[in-house]
Protein backbone atom coordinates (compact mmCIF):
# COMPACT_ATOMS: atom_id res chain seq x y z
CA UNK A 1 16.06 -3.76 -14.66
CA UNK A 2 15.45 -5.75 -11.05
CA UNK A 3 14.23 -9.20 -11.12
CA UNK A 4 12.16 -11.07 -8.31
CA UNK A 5 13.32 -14.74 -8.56
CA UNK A 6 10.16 -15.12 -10.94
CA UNK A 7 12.01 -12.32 -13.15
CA UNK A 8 9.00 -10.52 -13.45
CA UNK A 9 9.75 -6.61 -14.76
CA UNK A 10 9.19 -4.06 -12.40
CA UNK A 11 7.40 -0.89 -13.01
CA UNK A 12 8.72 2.36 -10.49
CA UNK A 13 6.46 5.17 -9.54
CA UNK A 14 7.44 8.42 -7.94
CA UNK A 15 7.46 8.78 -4.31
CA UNK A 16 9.44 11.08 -1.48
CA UNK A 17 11.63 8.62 0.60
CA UNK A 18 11.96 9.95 3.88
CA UNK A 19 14.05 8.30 7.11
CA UNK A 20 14.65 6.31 9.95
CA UNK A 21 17.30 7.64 12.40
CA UNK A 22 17.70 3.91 13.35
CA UNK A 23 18.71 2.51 10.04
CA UNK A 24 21.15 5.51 9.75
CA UNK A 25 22.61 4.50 13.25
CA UNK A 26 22.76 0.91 12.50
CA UNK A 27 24.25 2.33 9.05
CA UNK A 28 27.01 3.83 10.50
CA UNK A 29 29.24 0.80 12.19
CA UNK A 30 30.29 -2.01 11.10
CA UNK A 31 31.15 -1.66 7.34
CA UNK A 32 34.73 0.40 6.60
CA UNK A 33 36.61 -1.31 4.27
CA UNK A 34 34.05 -2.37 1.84
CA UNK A 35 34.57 -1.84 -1.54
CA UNK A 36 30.68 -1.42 -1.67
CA UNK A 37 29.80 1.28 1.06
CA UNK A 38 26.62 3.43 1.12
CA UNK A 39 27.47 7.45 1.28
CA UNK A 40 25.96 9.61 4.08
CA UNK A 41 25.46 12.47 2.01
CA UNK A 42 23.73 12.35 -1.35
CA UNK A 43 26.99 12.25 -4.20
CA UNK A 44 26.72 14.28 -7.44
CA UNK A 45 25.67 11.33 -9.12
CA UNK A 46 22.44 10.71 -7.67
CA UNK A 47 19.88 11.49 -10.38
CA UNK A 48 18.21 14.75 -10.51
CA UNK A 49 14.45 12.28 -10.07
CA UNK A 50 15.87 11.32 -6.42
CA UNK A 51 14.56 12.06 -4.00
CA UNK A 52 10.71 12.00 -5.45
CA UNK A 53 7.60 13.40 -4.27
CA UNK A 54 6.45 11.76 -0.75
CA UNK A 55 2.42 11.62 -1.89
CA UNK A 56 2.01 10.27 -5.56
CA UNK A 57 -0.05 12.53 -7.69
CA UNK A 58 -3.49 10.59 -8.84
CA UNK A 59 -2.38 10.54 -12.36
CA UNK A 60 0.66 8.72 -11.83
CA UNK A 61 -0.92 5.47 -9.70
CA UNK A 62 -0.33 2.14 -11.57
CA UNK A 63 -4.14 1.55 -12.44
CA UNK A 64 -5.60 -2.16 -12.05
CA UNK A 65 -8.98 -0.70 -12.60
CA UNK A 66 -11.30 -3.55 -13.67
CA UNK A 67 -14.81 -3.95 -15.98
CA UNK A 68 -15.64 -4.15 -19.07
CA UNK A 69 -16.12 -1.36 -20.03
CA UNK A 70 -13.81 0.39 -17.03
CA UNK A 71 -15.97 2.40 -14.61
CA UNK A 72 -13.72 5.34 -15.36
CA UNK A 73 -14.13 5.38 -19.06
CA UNK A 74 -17.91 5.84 -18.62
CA UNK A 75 -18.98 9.37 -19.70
CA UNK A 76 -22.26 12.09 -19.87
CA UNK A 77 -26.05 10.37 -18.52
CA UNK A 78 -23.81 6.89 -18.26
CA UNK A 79 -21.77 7.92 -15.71
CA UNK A 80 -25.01 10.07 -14.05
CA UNK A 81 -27.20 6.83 -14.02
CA UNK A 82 -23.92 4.68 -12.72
CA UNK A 83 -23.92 7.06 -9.36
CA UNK A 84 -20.55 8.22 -10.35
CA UNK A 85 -20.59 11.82 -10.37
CA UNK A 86 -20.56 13.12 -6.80
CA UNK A 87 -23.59 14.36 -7.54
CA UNK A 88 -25.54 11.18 -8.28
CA UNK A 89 -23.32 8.85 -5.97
CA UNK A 90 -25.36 7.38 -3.23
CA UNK A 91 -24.52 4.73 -0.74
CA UNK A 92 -26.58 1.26 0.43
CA UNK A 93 -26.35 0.02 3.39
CA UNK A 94 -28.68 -3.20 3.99
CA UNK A 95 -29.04 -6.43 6.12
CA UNK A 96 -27.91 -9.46 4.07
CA UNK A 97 -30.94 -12.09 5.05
CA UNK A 98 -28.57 -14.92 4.35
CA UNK A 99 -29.23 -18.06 7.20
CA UNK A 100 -28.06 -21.76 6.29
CA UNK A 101 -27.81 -24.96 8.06
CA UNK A 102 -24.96 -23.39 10.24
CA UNK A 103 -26.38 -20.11 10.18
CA UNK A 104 -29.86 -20.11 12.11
CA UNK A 105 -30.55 -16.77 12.34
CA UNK A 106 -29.66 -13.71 9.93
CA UNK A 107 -28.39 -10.30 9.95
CA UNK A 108 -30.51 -7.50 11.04
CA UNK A 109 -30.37 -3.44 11.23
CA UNK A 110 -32.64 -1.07 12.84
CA UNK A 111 -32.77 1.01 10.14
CA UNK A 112 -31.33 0.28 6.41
CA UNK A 113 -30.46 3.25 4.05
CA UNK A 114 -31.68 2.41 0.24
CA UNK A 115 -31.99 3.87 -2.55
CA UNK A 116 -35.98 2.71 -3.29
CA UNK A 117 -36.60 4.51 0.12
CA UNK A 118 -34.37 7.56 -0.67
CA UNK A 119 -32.67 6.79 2.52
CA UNK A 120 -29.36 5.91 0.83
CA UNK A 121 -26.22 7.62 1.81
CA UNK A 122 -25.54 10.81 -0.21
CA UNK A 123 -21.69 11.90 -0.75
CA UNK A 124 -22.65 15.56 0.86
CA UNK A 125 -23.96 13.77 4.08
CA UNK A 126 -20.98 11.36 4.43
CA UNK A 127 -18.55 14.99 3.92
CA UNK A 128 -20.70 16.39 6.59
CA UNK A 129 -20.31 13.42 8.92
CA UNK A 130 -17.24 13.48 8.50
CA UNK A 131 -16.36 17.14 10.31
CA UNK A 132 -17.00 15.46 13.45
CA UNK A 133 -15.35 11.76 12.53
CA UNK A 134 -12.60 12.56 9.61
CA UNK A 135 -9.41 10.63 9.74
CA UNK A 136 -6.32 11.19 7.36
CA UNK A 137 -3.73 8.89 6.68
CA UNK A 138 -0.52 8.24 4.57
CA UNK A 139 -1.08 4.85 2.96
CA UNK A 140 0.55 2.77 0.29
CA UNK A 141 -1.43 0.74 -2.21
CA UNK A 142 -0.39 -2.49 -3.63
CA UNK A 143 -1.49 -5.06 -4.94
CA UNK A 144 -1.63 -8.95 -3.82
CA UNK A 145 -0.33 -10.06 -7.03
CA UNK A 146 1.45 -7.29 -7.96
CA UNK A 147 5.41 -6.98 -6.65
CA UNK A 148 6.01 -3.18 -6.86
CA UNK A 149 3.41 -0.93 -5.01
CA UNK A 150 1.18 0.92 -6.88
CA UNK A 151 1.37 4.53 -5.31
CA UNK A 152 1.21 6.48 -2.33
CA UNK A 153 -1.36 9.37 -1.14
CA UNK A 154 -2.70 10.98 1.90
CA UNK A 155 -5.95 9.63 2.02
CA UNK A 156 -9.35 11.42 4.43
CA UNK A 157 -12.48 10.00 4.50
CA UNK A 158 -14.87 8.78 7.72
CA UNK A 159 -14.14 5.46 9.17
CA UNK A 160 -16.34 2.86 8.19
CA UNK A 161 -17.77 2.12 11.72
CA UNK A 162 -19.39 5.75 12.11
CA UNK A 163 -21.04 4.84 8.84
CA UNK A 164 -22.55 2.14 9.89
CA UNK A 165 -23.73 3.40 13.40
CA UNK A 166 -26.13 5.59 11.14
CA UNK A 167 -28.44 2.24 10.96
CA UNK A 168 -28.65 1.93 14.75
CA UNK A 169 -28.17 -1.27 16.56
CA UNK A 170 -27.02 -4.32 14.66
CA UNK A 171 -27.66 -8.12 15.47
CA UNK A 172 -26.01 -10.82 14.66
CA UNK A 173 -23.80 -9.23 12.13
CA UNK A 174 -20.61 -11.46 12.08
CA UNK A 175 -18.84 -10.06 8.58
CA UNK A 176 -19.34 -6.64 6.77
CA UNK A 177 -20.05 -7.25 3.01
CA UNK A 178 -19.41 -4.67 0.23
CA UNK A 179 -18.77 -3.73 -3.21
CA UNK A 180 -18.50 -1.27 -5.83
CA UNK A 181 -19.90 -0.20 -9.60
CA UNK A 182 -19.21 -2.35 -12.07
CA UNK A 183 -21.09 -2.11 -14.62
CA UNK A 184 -24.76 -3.69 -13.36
CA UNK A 185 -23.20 -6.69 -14.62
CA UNK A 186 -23.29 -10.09 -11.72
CA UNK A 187 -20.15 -11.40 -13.27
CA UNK A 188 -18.42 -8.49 -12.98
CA UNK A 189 -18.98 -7.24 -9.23
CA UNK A 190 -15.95 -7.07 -7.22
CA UNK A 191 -16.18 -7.40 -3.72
CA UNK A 192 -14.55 -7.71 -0.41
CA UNK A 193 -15.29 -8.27 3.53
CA UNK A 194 -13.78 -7.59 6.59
CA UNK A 195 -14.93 -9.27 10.17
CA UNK A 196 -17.55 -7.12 12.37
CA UNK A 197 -14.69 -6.61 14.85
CA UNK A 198 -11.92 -4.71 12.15
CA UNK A 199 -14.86 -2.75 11.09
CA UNK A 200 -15.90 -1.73 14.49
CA UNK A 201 -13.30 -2.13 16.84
CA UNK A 202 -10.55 -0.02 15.83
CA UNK A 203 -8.18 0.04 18.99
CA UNK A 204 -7.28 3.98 19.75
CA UNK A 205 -4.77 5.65 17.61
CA UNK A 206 -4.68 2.90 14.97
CA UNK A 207 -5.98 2.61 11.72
CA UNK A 208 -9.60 1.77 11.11
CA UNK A 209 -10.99 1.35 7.70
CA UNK A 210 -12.48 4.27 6.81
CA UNK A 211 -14.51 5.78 3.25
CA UNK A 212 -12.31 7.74 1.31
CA UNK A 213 -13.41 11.00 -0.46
CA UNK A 214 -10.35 13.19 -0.88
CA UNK A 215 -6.65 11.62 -1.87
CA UNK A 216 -4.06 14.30 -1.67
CA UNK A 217 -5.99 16.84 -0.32
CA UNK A 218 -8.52 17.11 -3.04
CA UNK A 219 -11.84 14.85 -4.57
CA UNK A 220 -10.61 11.49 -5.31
CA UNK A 221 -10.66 11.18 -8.81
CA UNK A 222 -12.98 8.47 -10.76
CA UNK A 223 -9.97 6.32 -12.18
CA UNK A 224 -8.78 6.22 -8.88
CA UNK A 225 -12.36 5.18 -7.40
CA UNK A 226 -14.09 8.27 -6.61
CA UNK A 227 -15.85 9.61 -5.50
CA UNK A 228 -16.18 7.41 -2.50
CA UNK A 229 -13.67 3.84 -2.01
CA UNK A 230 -12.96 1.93 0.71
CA UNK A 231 -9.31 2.19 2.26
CA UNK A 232 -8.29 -0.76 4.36
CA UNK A 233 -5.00 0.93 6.01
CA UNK A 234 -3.47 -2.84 6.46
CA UNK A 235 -4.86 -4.99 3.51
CA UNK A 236 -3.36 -5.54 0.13
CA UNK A 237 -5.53 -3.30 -2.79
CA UNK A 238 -7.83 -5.40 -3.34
CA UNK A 239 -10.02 -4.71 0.13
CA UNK A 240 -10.03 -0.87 -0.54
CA UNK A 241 -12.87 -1.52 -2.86
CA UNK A 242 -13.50 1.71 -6.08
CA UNK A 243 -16.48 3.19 -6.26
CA UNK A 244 -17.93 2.01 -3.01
CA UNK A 245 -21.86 1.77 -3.46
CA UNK A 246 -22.95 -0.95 -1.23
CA UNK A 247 -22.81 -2.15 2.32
CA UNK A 248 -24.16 -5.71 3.77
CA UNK A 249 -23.48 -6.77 7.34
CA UNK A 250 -24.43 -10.44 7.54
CA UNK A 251 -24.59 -12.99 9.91
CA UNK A 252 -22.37 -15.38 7.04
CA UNK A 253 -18.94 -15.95 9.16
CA UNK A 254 -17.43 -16.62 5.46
CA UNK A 255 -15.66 -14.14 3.50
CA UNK A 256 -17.18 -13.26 0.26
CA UNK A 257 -13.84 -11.12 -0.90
CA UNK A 258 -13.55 -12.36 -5.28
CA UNK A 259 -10.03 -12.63 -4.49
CA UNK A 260 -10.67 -15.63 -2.11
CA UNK A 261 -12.73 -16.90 -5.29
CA UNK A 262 -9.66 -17.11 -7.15
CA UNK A 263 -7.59 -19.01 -4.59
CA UNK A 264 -6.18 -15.68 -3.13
CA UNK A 265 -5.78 -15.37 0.57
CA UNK A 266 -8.62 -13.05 1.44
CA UNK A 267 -7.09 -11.80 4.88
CA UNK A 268 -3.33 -11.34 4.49
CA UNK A 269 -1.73 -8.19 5.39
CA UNK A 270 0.69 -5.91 3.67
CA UNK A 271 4.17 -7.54 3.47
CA UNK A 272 7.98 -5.16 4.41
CA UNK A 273 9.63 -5.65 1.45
CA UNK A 274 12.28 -3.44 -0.73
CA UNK A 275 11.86 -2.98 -4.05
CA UNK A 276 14.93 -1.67 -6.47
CA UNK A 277 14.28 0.76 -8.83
CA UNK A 278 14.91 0.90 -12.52
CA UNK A 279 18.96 1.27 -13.12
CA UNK A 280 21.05 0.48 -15.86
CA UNK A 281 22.87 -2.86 -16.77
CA UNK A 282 26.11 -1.37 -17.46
CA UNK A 283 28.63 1.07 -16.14
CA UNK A 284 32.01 2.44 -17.17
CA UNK A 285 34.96 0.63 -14.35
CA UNK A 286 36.06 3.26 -12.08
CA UNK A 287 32.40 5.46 -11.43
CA UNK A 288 30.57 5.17 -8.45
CA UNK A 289 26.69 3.68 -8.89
CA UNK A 290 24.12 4.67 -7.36
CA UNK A 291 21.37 2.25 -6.71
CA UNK A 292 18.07 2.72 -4.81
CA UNK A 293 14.41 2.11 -4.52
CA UNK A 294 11.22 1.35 -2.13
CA UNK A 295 10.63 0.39 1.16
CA UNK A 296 7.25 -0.79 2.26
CA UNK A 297 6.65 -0.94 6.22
CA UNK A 298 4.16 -3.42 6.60
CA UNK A 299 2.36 -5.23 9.56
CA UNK A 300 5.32 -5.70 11.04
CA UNK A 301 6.97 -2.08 10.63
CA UNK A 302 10.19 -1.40 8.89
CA UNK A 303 13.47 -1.62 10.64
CA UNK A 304 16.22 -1.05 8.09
CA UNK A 305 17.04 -1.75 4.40
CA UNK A 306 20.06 -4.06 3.13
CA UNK A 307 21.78 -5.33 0.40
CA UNK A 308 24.17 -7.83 -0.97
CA UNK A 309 26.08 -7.39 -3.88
CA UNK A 310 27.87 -10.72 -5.46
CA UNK A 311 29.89 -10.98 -8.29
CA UNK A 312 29.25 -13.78 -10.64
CA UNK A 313 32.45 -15.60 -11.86
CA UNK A 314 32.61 -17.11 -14.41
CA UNK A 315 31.38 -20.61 -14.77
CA UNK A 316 29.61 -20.47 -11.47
CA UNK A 317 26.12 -21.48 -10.59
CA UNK A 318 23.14 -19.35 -10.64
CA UNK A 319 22.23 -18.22 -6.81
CA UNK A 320 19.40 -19.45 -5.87
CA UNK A 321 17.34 -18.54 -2.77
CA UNK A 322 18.56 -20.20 0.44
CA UNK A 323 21.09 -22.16 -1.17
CA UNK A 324 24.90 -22.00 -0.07
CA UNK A 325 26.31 -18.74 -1.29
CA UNK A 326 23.11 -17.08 -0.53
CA UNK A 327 22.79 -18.04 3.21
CA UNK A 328 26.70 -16.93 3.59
CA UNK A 329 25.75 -13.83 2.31
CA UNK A 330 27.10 -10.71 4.16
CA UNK A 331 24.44 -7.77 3.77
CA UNK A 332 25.06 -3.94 4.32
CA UNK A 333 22.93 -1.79 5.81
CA UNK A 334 21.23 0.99 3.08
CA UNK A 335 20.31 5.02 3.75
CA UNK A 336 17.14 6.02 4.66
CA UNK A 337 16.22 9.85 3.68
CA UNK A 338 16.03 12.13 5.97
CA UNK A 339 12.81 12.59 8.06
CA UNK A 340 11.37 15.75 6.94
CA UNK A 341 11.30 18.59 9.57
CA UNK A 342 8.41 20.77 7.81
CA UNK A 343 5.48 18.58 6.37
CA UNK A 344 3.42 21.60 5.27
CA UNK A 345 5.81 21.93 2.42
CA UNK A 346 4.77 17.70 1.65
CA UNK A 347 1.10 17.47 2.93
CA UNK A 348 -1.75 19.32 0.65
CA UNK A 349 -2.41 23.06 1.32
CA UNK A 350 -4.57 23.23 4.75
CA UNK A 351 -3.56 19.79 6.37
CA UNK A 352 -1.53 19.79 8.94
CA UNK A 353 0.47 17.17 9.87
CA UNK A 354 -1.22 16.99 13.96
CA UNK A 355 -4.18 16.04 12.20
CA UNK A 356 -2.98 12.99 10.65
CA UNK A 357 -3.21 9.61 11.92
CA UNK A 358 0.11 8.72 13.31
CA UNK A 359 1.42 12.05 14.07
CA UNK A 360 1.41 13.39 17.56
CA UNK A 361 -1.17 16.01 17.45
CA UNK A 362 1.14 18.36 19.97
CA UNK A 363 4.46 18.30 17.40
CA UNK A 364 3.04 17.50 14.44
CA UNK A 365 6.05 15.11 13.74
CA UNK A 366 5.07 11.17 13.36
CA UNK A 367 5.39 8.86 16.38
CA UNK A 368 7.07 6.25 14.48
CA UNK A 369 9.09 6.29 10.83
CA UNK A 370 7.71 5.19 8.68
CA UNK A 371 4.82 4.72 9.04
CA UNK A 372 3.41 0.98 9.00
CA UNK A 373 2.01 0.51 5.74
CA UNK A 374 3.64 3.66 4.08
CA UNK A 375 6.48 3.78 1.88
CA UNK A 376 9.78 5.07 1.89
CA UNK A 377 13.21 5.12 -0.05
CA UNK A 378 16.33 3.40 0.51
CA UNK A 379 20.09 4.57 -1.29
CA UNK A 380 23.49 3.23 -1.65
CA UNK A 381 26.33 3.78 -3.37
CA UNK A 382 28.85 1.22 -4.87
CA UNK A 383 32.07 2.31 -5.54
CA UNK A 384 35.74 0.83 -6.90
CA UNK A 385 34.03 -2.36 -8.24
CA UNK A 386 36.17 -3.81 -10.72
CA UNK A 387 35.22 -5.60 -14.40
CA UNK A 388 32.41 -8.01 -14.04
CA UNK A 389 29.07 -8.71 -14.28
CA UNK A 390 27.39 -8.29 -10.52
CA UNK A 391 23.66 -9.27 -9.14
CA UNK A 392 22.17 -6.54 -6.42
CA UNK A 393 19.93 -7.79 -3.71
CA UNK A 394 18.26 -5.57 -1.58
CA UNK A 395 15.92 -6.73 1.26
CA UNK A 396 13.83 -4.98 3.97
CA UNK A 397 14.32 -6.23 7.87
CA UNK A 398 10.89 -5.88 10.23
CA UNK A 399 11.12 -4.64 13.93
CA UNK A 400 11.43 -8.51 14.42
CA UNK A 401 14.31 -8.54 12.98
CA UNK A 402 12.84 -11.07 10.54
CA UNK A 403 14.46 -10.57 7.25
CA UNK A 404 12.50 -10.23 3.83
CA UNK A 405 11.22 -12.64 2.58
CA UNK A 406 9.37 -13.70 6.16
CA UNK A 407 6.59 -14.63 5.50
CA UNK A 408 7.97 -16.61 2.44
CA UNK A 409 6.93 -15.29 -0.78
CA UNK A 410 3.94 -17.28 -0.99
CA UNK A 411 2.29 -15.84 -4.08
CA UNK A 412 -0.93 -15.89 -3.04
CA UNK A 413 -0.80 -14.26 0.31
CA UNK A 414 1.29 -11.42 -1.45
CA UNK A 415 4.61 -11.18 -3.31
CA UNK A 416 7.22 -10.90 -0.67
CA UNK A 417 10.39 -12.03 -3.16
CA UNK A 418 13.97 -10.28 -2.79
CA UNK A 419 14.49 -8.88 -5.96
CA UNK A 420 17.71 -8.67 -7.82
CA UNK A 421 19.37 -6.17 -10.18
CA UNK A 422 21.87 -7.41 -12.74
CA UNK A 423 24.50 -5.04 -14.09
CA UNK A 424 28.13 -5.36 -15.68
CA UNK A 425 30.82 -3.09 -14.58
CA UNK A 426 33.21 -2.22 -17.93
């Protein structure tokens, strides 16, 4: 089972890892004559789950759903008068009349769309807008506090700023508030921001947050926040809001995200980091092992994957991170899978691959891999280890060149740790 440093269990989900041509380049010098070599080709005793599907199906997504009762659980005329179905579901978009001592004047739209009006945003209207403004993307989810990702899906929805241009012009709007169902309770709203300029001034061909009504090619489903949610391509889970109903654009400059309530850092991005997936802690002297797991290519992209393996002798101190024996550590570059060369056999039925953002639209093949904030898998293979018991590291390096775990693994801006698998070779 891998460890973080805080030896906190991980829990795997099933994903496709697919490659960087780089990291098998930079894979294939400097490390003959290793006893612990990674393979070029997949061996015979790479399990018959690896590789794994590339999107994650909506069933199989770790769920942090919150409320008492869960949104999701909600059933019949509860889930009707809850604006659940896609039916019912309707969208507000108002102007928060917040002013202060600081803040003199407030928010203002020329035209607000609520529900005591019947102005409000239907989920029919928002498909339709979105045959003129769609965007797709590949996107991982994860949580801030959270060290394995949650799951991975194509996501399509319209982006948030065509949304908003449906209330004409807006003045002085500094932040865009907004939240989701949860259960017409106050102390149970969860909410999140993002500035006036993320929401509106998307530079072209990046990501701009966008509301999301299909994952994988079909309706999102309720337990995964349908049928509309907020996807922030660069933020940690918590600021891709479930069961978007709500919009505010203020003139507040503060964010209002509940995570920053709870001493969470409302604006950090998502983190490159490996994660190792679930192996055993023993193995029979003389078989090769086959280790592998996640990589995450966050804000700052994803270079290569890794690892270290040391062998604990007996008597000897624990490593700890950034002592001696781990700074003199000698790391091996990992595999990366193979980029695929037909995505019509990964994407959903009637997506193709030039429509998705980060793809050129001539070749249909992505301009960069992976993707930032996507997810890939790493492999290696140890072989000729002798008796002993062994701790695995494996570590993710940015186009930087900054090594996991930059930023430091400062809980609350996002678990960042190098994790560490623990075996004994027998």
């Amino acid at each position: 089972m891998p460890l973080s440093p805080e030896s906190e269990p991980l829990s795997r989900r099933a994903f496709v890892r697919n490659t960087s041509m780089l990291a098998a380049s930079t894979l294939a010098g400097g490390i003959a004559g290793r006893s612990t070599i990674a393979d070029a080709a997949p061996p015979k005793t790479v399990p018959a789950s690896y590789p794994h599907p590339l999107l994650t199906a909506s069933d199989d997504y770790y769920d942090v759903s919150r409320g008492n009762p869960k949104p999701h659980s909600l059933v019949g005329e509860a889930l009707v008068e809850a604006r659940l179905t896609a039916e019912s579901w309707r969208l507000e978009i108002v102007a928060d009349p917040f002013t202060s001592e600081l803040v003199k004047e407030p928010a203002s739209l020329t035209k607000a769309l609520t529900l005591d009006d019947g102005t409000a945003l239907d989920l029919p209207a928002l498909i339709e807008l979105g045959k003129k403004h769609s965007v797709r993307f590949l996107k991982a989810i994860q949580c801030l506090n959270i060290a394995a990702p949650l799951g991975q899906g194509l996501w399509e929805g319209v982006p948030l700023r065509e949304v908003l241009r449906l209330c004409g012009t807006m003045k002085n709007v500094r932040r865009i508030y907004y939240w989701g169902y949860h259960n017409n309770d106050p102390k149970q709203v969860f909410q999140s921001s993002l500035s006036y300029t993320e929401a509106m001034e998307t530079p072209p061909g990046d990501l701009p947050p966008f509301l999301a009504y299909r994952l994988n090619g079909k309706p999102i489903p309720l337990k995964r926040g349908g049928p509309v949610r907020l996807i922030v391509p660069w933020a940690h889970g918590f600021k891709s809001i479930k069961w978007l109903q709500r919009i505010a654009v203020t003139n507040d400059f503060k964010a209002n995200d509940t995570y920053a309530n709870q001493n969470n850092d409302p604006e950090s991005h998502l983190k490159t980091a490996a994660y190792i997936d679930d192996a055993p802690d023993k193995y029979d002297v003389g078989k090769p092992i086959f280790l592998s797991g996640l990589a995450l290519a966050g804000l700052s992209g994803l270079k290569r994957v890794e690892h270290w393996l040391h062998r604990i002798e007996p008597g000897a101190k624990s490593v700890v991170q950034d002592d001696e024996t781990y700074r003199a550590a000698s790391w091996t570059p990992c595999e990366l899978e193979a980029l695929p060369t037909d995505w019509s056999s990964v994407f959903p039925a009637g997506v193709s691959s030039k429509d998705v953002l980060g793809f050129d639209p001539k070749t249909g093949q992505p301009m960069a891999w992976p993707l930032r904030y996507s997810m890939i898998s790493w492999s290696t293979m140890l072989r000729d280890l002798p008796p002993g018991k062994y701790e695995f590291r494996a570590r993710a390096v940015d186009l930087n060149d900054f090594a996991q775990p930059e930023p430091r693994p400062v809980q609350k801006t996002g678990k960042n740790a190098v994790e560490v698998h623990r075996f004994e070779v027998s």
